[in-house]
N, C-alpha and C. Protein backbone atom coordinates (compact mmCIF):
# COMPACT_ATOMS: atom_id res chain seq x y z
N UNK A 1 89.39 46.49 65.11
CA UNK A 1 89.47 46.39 66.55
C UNK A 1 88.56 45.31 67.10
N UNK A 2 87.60 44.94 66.48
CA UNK A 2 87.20 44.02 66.98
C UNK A 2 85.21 44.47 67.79
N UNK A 3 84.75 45.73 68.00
CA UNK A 3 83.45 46.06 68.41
C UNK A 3 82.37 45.66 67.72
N UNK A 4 82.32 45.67 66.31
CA UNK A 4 80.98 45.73 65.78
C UNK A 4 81.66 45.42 64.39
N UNK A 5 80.62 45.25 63.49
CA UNK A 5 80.76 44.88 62.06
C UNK A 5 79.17 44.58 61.63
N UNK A 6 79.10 44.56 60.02
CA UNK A 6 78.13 44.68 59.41
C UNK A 6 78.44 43.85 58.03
N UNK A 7 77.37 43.08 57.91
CA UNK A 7 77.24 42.51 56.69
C UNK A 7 76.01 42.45 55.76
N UNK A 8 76.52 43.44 54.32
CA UNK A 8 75.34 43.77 53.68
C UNK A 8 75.19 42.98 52.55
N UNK A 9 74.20 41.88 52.51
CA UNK A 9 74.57 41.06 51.01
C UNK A 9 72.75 40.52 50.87
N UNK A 10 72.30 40.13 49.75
CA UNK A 10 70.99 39.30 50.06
C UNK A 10 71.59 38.41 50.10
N UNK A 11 72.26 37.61 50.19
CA UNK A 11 72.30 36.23 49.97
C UNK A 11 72.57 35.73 51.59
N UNK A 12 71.40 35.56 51.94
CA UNK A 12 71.67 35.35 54.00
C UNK A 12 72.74 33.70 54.07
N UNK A 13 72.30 32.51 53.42
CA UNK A 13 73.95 31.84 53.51
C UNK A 13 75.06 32.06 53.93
N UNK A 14 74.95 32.85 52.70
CA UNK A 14 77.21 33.98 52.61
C UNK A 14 76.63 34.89 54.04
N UNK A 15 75.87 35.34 54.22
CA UNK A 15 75.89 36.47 55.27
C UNK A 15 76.15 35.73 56.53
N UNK A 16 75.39 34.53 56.96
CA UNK A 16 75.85 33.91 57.87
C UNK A 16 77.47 33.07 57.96
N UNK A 17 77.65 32.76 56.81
CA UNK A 17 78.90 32.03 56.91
C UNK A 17 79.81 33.33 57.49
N UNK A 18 79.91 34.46 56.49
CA UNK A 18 80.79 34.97 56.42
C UNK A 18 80.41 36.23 58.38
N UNK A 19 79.43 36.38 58.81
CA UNK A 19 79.17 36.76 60.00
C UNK A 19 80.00 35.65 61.38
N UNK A 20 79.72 34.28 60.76
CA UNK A 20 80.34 34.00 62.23
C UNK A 20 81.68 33.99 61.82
N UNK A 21 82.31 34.18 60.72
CA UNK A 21 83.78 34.07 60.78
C UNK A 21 84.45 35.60 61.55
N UNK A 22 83.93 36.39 61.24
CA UNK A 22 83.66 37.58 61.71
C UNK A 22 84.73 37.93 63.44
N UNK A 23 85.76 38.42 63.61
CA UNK A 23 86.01 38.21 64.68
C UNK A 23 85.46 39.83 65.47
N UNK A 24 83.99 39.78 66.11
CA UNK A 24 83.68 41.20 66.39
C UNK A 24 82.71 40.78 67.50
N UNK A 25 82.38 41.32 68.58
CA UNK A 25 81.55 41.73 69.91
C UNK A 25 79.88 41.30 68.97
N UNK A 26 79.76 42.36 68.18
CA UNK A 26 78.09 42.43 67.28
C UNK A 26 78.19 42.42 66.23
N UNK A 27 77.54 41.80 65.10
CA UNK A 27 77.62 41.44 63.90
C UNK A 27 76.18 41.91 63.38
N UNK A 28 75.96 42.60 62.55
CA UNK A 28 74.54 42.96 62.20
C UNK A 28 74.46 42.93 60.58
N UNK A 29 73.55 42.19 60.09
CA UNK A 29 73.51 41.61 58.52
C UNK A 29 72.42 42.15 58.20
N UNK A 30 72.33 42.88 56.96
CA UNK A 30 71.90 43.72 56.43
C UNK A 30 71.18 45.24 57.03
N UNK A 31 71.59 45.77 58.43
CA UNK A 31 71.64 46.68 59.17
C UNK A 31 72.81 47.34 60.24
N UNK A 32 72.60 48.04 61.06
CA UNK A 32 74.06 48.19 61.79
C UNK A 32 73.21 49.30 62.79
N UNK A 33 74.43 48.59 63.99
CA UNK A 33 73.74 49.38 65.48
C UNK A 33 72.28 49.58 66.12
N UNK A 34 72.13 48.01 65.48
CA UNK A 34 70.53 47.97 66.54
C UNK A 34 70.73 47.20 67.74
N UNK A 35 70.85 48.17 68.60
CA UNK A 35 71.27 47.52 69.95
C UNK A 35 69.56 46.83 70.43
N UNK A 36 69.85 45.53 71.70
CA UNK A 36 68.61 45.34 72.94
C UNK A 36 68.93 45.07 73.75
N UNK A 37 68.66 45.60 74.77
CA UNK A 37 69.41 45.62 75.99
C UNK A 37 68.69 44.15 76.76
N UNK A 38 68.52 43.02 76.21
CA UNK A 38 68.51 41.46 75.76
C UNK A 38 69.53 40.78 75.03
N UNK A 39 70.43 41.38 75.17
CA UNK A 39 71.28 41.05 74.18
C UNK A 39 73.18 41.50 74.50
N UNK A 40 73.94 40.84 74.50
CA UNK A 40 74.88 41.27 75.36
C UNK A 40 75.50 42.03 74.30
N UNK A 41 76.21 42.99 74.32
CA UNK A 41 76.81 43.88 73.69
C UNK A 41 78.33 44.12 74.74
N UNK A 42 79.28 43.78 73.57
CA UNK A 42 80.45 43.93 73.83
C UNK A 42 81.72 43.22 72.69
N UNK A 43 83.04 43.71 72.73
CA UNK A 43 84.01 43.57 72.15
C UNK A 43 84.84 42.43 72.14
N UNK A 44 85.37 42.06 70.70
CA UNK A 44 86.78 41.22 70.81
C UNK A 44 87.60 41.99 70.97
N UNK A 45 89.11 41.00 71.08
CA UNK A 45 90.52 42.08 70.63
C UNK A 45 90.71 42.97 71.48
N UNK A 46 91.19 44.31 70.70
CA UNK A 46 91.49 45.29 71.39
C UNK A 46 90.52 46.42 71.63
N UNK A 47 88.79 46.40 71.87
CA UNK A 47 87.79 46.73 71.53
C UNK A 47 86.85 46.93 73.08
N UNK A 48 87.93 46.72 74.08
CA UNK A 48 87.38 46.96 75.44
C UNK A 48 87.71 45.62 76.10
N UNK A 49 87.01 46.15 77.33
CA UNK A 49 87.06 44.57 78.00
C UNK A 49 85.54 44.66 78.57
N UNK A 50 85.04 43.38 78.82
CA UNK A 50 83.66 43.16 79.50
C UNK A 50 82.66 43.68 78.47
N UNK A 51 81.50 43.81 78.74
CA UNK A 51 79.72 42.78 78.08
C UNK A 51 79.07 44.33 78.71
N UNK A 52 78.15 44.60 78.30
CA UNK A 52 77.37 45.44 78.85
C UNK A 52 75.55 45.03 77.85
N UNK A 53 74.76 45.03 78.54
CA UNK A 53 73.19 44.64 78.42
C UNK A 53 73.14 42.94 79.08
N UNK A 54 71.76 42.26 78.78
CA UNK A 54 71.71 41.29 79.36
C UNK A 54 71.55 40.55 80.84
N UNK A 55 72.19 39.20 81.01
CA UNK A 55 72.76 38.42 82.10
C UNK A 55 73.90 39.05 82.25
N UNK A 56 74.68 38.64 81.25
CA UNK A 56 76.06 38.72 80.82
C UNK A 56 76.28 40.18 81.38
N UNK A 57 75.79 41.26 80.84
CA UNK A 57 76.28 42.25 81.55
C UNK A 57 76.28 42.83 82.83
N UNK A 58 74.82 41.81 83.65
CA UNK A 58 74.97 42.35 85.07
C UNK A 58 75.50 41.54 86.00
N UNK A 59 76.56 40.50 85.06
CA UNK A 59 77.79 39.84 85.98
C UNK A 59 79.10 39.97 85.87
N UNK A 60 79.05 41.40 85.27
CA UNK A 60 80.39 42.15 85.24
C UNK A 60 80.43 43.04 86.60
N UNK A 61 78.91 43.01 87.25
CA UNK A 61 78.78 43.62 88.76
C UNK A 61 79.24 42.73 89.52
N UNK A 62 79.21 41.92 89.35
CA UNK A 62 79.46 40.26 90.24
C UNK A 62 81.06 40.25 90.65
N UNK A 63 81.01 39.64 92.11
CA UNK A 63 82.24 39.07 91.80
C UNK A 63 82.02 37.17 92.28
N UNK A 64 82.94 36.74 91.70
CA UNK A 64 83.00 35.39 91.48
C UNK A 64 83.83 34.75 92.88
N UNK A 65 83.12 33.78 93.41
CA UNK A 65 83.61 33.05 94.38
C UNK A 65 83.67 31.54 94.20
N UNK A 66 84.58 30.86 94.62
CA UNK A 66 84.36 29.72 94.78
C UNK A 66 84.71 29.03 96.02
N UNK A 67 83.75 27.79 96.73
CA UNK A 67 83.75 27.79 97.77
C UNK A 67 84.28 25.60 97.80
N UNK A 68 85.23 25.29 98.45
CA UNK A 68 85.85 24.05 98.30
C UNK A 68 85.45 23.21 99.71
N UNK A 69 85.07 22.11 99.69
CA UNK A 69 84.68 21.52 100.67
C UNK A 69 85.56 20.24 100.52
N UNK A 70 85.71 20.00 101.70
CA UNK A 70 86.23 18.32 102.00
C UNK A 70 85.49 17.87 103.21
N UNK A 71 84.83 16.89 102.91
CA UNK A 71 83.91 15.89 103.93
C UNK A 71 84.48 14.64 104.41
């Protein structure tokens, strides 16, 4: 689904290569589910929609404007 994933290997290289190929929200290499609420937490795919912790998550409160001028 796309939320979370884990990669357990010593070899941190392969762990990184193979982490960003990774299509997942959080990726955690050689542990799993250490959240910080510094840190945006959220899903690819079919795994939710929107970010929760962070910036990122307190501009899912936001709404977005844009404002056009001609001078």
């Amino acid at each position: 689904m796309g939320l979370g994933a884990s990669v357990w290997t010593k070899d941190l290289t392969a762990a990184d290569r193979i982490a960003r190929q990774l299509e997942a929200g959080s990726v955690w290499v050689n542990n799993h589910f250490q959240l910080h609420a510094n840190v945006p937490n959220g899903g690819h795919k079919q795994s939710g929609i929107g970010v929760e912790g962070s910036k990122e998550g307190l501009k899912e409160f936001c709404n977005v404007q844009a404002i056009f001028w001609q001078k």
